[in-house]
C-alpha atoms as a PDB file:
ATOM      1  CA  UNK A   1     121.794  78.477  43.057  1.00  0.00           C
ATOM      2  CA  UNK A   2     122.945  82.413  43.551  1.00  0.00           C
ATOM      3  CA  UNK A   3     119.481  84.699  43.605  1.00  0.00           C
ATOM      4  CA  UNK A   4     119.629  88.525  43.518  1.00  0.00           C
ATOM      5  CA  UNK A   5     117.369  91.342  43.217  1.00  0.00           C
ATOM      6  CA  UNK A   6     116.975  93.308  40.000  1.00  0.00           C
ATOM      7  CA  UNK A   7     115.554  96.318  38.305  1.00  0.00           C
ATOM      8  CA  UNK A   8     114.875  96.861  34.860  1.00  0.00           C
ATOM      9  CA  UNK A   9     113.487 100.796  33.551  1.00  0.00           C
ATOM     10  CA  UNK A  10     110.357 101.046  32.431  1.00  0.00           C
ATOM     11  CA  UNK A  11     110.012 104.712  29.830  1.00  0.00           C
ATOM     12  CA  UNK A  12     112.042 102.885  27.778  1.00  0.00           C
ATOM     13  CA  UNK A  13     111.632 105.303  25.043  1.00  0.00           C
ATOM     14  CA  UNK A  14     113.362 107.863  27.697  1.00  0.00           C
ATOM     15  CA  UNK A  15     115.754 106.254  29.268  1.00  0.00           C
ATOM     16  CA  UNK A  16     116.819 102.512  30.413  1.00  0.00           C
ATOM     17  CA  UNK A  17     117.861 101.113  33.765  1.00  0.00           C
ATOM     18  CA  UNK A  18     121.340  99.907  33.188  1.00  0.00           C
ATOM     19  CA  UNK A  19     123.287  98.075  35.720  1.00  0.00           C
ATOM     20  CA  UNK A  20     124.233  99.818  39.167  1.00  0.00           C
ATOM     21  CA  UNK A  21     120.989 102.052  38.600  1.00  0.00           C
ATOM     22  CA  UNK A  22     118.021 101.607  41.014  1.00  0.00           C
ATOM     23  CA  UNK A  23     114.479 103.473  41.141  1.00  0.00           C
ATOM     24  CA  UNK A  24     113.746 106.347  43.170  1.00  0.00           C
ATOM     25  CA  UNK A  25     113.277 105.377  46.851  1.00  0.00           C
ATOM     26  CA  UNK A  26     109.548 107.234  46.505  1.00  0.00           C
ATOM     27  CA  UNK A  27     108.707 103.438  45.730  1.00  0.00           C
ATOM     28  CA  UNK A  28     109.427 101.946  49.142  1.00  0.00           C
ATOM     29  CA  UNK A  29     111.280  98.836  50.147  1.00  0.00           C
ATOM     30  CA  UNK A  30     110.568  95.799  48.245  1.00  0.00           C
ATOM     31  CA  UNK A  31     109.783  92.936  51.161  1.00  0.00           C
ATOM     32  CA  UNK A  32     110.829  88.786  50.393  1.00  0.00           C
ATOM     33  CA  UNK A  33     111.316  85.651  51.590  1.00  0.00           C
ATOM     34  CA  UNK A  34     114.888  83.789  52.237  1.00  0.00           C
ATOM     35  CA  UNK A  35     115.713  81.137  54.050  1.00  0.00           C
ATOM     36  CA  UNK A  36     111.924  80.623  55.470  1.00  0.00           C
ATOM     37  CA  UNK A  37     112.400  84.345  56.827  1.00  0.00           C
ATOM     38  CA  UNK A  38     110.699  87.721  55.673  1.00  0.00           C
ATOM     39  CA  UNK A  39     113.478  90.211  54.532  1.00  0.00           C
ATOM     40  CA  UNK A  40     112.917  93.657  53.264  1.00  0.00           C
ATOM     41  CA  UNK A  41     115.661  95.994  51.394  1.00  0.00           C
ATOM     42  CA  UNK A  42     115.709  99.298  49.562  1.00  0.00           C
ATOM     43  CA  UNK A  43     115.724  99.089  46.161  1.00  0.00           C
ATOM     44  CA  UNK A  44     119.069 100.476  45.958  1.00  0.00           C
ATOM     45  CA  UNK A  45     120.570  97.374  47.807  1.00  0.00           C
ATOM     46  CA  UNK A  46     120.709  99.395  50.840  1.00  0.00           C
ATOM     47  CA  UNK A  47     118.784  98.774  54.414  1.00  0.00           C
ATOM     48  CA  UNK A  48     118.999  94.942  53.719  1.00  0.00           C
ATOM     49  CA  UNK A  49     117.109  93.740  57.138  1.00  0.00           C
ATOM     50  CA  UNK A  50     115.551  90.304  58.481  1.00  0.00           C
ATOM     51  CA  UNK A  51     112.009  91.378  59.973  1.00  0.00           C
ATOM     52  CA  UNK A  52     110.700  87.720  61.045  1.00  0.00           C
ATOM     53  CA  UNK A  53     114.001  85.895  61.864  1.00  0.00           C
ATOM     54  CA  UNK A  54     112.181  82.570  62.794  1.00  0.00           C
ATOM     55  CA  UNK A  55     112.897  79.198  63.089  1.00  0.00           C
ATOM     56  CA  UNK A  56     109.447  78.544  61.115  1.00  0.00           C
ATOM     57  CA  UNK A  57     108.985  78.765  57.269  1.00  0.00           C
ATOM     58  CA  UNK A  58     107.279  82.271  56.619  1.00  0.00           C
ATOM     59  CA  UNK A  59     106.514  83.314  52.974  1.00  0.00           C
ATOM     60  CA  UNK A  60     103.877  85.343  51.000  1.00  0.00           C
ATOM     61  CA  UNK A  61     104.543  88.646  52.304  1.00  0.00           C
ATOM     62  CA  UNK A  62     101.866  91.385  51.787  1.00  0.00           C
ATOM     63  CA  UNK A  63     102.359  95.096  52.724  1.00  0.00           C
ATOM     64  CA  UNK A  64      99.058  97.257  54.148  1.00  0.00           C
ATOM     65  CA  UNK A  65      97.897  99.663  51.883  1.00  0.00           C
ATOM     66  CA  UNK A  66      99.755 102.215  53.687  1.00  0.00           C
ATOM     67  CA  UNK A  67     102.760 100.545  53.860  1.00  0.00           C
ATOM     68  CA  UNK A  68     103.021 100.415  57.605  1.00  0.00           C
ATOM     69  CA  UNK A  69     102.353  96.468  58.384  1.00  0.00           C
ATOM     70  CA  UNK A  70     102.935  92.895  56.506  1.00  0.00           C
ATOM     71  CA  UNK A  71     100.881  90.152  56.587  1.00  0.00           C
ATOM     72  CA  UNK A  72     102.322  86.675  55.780  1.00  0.00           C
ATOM     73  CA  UNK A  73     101.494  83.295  55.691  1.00  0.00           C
ATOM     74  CA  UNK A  74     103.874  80.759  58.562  1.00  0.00           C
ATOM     75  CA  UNK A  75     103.660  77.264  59.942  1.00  0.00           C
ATOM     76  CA  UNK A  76     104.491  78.879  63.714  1.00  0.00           C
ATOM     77  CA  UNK A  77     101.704  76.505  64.822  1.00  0.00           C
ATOM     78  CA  UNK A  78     100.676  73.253  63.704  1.00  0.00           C
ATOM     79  CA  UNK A  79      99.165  74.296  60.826  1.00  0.00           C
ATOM     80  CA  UNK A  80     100.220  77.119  58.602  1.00  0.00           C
ATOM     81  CA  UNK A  81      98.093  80.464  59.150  1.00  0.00           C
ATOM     82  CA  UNK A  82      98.057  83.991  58.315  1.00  0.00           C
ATOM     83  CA  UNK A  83     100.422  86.466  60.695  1.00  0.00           C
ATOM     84  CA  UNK A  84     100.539  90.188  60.708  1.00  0.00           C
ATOM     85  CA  UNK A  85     103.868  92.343  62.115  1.00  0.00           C
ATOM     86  CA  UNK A  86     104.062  96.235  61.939  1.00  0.00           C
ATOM     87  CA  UNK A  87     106.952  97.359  58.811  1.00  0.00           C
ATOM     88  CA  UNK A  88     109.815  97.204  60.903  1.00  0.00           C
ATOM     89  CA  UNK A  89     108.856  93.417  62.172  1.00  0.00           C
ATOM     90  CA  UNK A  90     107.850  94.355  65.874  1.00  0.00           C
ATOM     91  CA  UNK A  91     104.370  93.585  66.974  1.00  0.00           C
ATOM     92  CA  UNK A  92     103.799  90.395  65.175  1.00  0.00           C
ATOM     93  CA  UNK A  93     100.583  88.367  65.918  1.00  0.00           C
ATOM     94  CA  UNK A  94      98.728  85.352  64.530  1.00  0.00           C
ATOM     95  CA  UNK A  95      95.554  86.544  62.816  1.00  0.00           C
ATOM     96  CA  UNK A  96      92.204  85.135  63.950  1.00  0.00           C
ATOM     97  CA  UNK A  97      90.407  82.556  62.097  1.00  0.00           C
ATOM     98  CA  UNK A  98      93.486  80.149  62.286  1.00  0.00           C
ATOM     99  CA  UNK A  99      92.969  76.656  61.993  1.00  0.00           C
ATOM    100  CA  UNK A 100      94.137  73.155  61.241  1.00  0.00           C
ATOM    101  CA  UNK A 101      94.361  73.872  57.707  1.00  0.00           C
ATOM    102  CA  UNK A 102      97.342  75.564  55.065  1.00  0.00           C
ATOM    103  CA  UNK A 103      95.997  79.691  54.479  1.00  0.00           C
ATOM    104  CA  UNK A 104      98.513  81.155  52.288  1.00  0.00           C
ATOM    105  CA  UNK A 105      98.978  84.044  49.486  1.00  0.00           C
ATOM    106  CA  UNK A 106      97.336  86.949  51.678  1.00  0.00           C
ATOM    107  CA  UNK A 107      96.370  90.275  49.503  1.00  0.00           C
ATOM    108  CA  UNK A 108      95.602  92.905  51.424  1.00  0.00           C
ATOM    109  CA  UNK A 109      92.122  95.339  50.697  1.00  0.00           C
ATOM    110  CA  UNK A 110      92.691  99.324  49.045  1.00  0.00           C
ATOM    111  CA  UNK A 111      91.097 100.180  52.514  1.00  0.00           C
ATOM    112  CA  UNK A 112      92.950  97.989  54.883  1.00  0.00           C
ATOM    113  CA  UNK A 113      89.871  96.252  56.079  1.00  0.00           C
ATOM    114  CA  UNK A 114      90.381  93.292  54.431  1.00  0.00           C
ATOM    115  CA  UNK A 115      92.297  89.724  53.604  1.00  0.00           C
ATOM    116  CA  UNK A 116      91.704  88.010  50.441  1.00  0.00           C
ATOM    117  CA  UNK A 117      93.515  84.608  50.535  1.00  0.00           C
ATOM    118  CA  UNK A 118      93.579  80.682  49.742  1.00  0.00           C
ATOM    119  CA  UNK A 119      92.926  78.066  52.154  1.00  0.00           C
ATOM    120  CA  UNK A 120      93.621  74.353  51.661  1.00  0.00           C
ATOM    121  CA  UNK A 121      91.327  72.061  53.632  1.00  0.00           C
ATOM    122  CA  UNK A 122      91.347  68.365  52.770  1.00  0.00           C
ATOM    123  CA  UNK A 123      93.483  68.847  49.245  1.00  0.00           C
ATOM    124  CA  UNK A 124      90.895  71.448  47.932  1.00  0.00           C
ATOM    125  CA  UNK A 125      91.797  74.867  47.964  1.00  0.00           C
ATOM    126  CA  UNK A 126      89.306  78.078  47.606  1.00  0.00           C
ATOM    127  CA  UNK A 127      89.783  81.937  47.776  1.00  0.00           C
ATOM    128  CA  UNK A 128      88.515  83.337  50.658  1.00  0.00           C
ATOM    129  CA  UNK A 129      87.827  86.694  52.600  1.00  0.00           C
ATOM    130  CA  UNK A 130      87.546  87.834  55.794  1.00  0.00           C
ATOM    131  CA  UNK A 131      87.851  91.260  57.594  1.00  0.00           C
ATOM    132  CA  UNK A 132      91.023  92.159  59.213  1.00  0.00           C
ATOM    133  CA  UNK A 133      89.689  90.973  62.755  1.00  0.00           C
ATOM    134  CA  UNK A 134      89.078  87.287  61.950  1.00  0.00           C
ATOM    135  CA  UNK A 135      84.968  88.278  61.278  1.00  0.00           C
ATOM    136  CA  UNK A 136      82.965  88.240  58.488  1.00  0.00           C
ATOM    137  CA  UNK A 137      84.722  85.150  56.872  1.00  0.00           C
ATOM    138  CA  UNK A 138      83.778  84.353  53.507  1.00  0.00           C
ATOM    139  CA  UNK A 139      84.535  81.296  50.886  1.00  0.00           C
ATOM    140  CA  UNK A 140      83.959  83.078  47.519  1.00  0.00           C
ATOM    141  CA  UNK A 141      84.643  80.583  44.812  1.00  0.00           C
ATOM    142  CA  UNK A 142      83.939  76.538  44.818  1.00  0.00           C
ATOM    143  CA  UNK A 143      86.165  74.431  42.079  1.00  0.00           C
ATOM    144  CA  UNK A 144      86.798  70.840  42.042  1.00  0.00           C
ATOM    145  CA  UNK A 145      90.599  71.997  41.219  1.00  0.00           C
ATOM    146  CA  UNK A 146      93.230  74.576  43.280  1.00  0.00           C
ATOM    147  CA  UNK A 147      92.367  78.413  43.139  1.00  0.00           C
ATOM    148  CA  UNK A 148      95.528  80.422  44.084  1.00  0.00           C
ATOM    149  CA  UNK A 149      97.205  83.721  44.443  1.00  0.00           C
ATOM    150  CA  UNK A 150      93.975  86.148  45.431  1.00  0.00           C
ATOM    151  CA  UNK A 151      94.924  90.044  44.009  1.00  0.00           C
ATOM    152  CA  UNK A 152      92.432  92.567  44.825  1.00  0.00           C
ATOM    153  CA  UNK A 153      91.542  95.428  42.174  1.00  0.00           C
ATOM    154  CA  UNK A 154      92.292  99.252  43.474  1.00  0.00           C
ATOM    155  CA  UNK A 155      89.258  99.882  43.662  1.00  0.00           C
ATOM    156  CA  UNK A 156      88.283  97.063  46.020  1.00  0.00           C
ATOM    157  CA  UNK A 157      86.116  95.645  44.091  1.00  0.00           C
ATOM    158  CA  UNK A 158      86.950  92.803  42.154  1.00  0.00           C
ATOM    159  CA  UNK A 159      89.898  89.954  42.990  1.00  0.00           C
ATOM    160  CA  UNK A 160      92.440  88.253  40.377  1.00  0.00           C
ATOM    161  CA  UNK A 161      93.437  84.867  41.207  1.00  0.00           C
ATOM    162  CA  UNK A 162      94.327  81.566  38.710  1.00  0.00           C
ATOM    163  CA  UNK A 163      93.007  78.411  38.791  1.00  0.00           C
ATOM    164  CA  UNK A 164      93.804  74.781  37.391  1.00  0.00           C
ATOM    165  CA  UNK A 165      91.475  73.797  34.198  1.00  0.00           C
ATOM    166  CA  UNK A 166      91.484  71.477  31.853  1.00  0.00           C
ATOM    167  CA  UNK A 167      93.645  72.260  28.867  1.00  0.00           C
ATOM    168  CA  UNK A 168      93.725  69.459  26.384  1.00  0.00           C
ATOM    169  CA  UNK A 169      94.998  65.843  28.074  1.00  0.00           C
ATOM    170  CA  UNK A 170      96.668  68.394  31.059  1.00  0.00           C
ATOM    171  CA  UNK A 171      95.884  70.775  33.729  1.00  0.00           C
ATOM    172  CA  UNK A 172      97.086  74.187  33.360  1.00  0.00           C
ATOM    173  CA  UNK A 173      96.413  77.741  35.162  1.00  0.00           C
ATOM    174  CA  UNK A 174      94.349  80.393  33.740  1.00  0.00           C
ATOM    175  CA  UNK A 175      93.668  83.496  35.341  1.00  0.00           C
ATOM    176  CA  UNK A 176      89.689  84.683  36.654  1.00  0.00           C
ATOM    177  CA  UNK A 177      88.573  87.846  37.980  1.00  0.00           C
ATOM    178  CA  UNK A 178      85.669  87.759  40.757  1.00  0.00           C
ATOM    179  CA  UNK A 179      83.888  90.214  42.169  1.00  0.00           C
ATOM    180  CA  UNK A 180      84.356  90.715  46.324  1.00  0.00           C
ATOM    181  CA  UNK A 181      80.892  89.553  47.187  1.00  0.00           C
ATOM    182  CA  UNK A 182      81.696  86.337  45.029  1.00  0.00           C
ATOM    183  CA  UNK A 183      79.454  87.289  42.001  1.00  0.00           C
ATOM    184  CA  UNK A 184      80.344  88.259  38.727  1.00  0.00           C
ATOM    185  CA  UNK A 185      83.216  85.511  37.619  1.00  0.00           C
ATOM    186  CA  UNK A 186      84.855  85.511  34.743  1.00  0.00           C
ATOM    187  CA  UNK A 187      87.953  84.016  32.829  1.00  0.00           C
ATOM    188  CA  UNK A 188      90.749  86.795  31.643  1.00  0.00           C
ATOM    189  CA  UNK A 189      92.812  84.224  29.676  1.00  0.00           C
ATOM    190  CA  UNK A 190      92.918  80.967  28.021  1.00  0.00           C
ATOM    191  CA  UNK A 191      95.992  78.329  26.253  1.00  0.00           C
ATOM    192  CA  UNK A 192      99.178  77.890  27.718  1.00  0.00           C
ATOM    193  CA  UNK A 193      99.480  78.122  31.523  1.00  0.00           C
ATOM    194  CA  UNK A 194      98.608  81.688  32.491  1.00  0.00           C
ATOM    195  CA  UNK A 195      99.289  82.529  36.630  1.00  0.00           C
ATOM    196  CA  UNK A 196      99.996  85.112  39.478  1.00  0.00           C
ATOM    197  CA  UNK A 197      98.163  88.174  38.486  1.00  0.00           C
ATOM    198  CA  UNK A 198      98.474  91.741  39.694  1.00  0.00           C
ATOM    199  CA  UNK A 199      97.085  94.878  39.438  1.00  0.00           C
ATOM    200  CA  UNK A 200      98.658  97.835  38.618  1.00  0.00           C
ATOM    201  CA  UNK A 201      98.669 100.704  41.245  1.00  0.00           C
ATOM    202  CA  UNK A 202      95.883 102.416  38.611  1.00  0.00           C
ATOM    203  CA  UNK A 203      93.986  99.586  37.804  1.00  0.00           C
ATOM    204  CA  UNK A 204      94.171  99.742  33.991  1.00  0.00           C
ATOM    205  CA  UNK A 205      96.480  96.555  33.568  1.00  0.00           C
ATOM    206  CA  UNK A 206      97.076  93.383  34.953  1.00  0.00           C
ATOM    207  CA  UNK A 207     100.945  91.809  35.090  1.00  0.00           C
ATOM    208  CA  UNK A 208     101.017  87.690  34.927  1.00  0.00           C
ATOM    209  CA  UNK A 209     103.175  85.127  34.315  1.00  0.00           C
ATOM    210  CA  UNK A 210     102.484  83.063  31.104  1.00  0.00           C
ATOM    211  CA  UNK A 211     104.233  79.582  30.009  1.00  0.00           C
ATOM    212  CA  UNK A 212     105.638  78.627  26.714  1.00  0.00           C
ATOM    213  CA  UNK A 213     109.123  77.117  26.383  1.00  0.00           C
ATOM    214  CA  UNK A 214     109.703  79.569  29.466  1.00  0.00           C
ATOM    215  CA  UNK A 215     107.939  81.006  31.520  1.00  0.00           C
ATOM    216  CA  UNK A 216     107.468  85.158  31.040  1.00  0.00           C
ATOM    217  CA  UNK A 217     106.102  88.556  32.204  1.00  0.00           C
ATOM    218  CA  UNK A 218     103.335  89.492  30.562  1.00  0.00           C
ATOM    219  CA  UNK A 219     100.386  93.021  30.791  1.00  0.00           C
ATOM    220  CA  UNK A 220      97.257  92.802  30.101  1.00  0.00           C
ATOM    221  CA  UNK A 221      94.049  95.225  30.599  1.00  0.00           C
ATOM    222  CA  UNK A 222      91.745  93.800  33.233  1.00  0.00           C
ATOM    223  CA  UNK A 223      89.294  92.325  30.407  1.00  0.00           C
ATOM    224  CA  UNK A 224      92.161  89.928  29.171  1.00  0.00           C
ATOM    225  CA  UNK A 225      92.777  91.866  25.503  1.00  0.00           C
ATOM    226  CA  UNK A 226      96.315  93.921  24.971  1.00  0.00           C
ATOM    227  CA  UNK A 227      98.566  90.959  25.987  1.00  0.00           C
ATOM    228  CA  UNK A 228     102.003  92.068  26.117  1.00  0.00           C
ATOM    229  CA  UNK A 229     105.049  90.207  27.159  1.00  0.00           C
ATOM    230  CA  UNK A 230     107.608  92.172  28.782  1.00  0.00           C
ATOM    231  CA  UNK A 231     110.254  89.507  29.827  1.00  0.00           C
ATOM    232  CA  UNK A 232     111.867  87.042  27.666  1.00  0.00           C
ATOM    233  CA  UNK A 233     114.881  85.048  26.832  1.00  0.00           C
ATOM    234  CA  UNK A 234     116.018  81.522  28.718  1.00  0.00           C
ATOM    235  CA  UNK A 235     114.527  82.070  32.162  1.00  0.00           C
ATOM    236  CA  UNK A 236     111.496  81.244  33.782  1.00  0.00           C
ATOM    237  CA  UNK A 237     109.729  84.869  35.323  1.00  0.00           C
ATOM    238  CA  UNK A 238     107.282  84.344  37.965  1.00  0.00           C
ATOM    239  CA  UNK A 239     106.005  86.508  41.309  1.00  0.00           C
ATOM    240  CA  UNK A 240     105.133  90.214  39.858  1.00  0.00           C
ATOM    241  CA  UNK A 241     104.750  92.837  42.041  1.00  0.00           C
ATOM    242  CA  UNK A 242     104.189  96.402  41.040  1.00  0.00           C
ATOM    243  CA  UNK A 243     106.038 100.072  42.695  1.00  0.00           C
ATOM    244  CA  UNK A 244     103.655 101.756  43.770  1.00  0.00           C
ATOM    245  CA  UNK A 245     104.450 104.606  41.053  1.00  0.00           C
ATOM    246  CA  UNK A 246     103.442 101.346  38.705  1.00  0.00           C
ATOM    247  CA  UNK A 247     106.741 102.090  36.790  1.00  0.00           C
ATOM    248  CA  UNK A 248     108.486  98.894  36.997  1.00  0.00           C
ATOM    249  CA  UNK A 249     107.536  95.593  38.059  1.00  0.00           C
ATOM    250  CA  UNK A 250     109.704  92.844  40.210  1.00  0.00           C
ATOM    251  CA  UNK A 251     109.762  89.536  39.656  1.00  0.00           C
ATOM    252  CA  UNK A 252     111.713  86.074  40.304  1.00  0.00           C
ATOM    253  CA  UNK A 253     113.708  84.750  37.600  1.00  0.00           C
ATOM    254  CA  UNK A 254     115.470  81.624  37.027  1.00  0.00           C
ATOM    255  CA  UNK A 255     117.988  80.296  34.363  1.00  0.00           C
ATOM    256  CA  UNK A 256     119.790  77.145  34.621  1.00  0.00           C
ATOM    257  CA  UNK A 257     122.428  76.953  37.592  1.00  0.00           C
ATOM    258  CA  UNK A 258     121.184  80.485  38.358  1.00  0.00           C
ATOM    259  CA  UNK A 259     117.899  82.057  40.435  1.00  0.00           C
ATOM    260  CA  UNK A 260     117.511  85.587  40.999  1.00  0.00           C
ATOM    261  CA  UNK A 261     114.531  88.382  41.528  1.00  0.00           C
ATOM    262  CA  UNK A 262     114.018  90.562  38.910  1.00  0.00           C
ATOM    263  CA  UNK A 263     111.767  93.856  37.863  1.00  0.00           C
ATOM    264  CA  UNK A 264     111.158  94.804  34.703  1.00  0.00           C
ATOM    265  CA  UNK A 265     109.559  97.433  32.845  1.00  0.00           C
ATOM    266  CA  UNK A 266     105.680  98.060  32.623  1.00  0.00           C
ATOM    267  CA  UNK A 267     105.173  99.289  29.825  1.00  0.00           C
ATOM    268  CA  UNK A 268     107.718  98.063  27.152  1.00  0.00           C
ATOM    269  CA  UNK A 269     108.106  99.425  22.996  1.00  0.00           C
ATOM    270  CA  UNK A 270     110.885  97.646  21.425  1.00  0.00           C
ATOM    271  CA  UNK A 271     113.203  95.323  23.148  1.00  0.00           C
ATOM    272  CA  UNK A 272     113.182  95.318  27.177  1.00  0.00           C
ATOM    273  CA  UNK A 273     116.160  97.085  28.707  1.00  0.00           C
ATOM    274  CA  UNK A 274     119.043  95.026  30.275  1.00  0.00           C
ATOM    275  CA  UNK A 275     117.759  94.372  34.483  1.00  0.00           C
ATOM    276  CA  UNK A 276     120.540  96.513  36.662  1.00  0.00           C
ATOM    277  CA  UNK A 277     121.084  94.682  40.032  1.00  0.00           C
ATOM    278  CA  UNK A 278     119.968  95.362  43.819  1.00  0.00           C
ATOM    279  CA  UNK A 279     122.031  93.958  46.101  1.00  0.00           C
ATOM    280  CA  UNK A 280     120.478  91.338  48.527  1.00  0.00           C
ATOM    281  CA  UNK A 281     123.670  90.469  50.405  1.00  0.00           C
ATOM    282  CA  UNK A 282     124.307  87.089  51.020  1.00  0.00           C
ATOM    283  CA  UNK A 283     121.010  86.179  50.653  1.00  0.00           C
ATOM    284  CA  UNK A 284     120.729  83.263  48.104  1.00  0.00           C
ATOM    285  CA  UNK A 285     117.075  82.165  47.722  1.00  0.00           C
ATOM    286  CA  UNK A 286     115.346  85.553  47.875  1.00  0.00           C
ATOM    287  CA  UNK A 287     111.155  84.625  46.584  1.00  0.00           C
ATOM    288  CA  UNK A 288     107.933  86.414  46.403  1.00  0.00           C
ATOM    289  CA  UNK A 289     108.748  90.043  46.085  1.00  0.00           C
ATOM    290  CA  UNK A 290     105.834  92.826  47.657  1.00  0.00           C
ATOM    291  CA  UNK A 291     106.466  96.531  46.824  1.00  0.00           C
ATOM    292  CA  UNK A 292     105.832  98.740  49.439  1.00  0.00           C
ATOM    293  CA  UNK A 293     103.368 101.396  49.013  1.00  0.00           C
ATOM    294  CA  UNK A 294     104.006 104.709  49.556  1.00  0.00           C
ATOM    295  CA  UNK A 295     100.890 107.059  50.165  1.00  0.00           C
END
């Protein structure tokens, strides 16, 4: 399987992305995960650089809110636990709290202070919260199933995440919006398998992944109406991250014989525009893109 990174426009009515173009570099570097390493590029292909090189499996990178650290999740220990290093991959240390359990898919707070993310214990997984410092740690929903993929709000107050419920004779995901002191939950969406939400930069849509024959980018606004799909054709879309400018939107996409990550526009009329390519180098298996901001 080949995997590169790609950029689709998103004023489509102005203009379109084609191939060779790239976004403005006012959006940041755009950080992933290859080979069990955290890897960060430009988003004109350029700057390509390894920032954990590890022998462990890192993944689930999330950048500050001012760009200038990553936290991840690794199995550098026994167990796998969250990690933070500064943007350049230099003063990395194992966040407090750690345990003898799986904490994974870290989302970082609008004001830093913050980590929203799921921890397995014993097969069941929850969203939790604590503050940056390992205190104030806080298990805000309890399901019988798996709740995954914590995205806070930008205005701190609310966090996306999906869950597994019952659709029919199956399981599927479906996307729920709680508030940060745990009250206030509610379902955004409901059918086919609905996953991986994430705010926009101004808080007045939501970007998701939603299952049919493939899976697909979708938008929505944060009370579930005004679904829009943005990707489509034979691949399966998944991982959406926003630019900071919330113009475009990466993703991973996979066809058969093929993998590759992917952004595509936000806001789409008509047909999407063709995805133009960023070069990852020889990196194969690039995952789980995170947008830099850029205050």
């Amino acid at each position: 399987m080949t995997r590169a990174l790609l950029l689709a426009g998103v004023l489509v009515l102005a203009s379109s992305v084609t191939a060779g173009a790239a976004p403005e570099a006012r959006n940041g570097k755009i950080a992933f995960v290859s080979g069990g390493d955290i890897w960060a590029v430009n988003p004109d292909g350029t700057g390509l650089v390894n920032l954990s090189q590890s022998a462990a499996r890192d993944s689930y990178p999330a950048w500050s809110p001012q760009g200038t650290r990553i936290v991840f999740s690794s199995n550098r220990t026994r167990s796998r636990n969250l990690w933070i290093m500064n943007a350049d991959g230099t003063g990395l240390r194992r966040l407090p709290r750690g345990g003898r359990y799986v904490d994974s898919a870290p989302s970082i707070s609008p004001d830093g202070r913050r980590i929203a993310f799921a921890r397995r214990i014993r097969g069941n997984q929850e969203i939790y919260v604590m503050n940056l410092d390992g205190t104030g740690l806080r298990r805000l929903t309890r399901h019988a199933g798996i709740d995954f993929d914590p995205a806070w709000s930008p205005a701190g107050t609310e966090i996306a995440f999906w869950r597994t419920v019952r659709h029919g004779s199956a399981q599927a995901r479906q996307i729920f919006v709680i508030g940060a002191d745990g009250s206030g939950l509610r379902r955004l969406t409901w059918g086919p398998d609905a996953a991986e939400p994430a705010w926009s930069p101004d808080g007045k849509r939501i970007a998701c992944v939603r299952a049919g024959k493939h899976a697909h980018i979708w938008v929505m606004r944060p009370d579930g109406t005004g679904q829009q799909r943005l990707t489509s054709g034979p691949s399966d879309d998944d991982s959406p991250t926003w630019s900071p400018d919330g113009s475009e939107i990466a993703f991973t996409s996979r066809t058969e014989g093929t993998s590759s990550l992917d952004v595509v526009a936000a806001r789409v009329k008509g047909k999407p525009p063709h995805p133009a390519i960023v070069a990852t180098g020889n990196r194969s298996d690039a995952l789980t893109p995170a947008w830099q901001p850029v205050p």
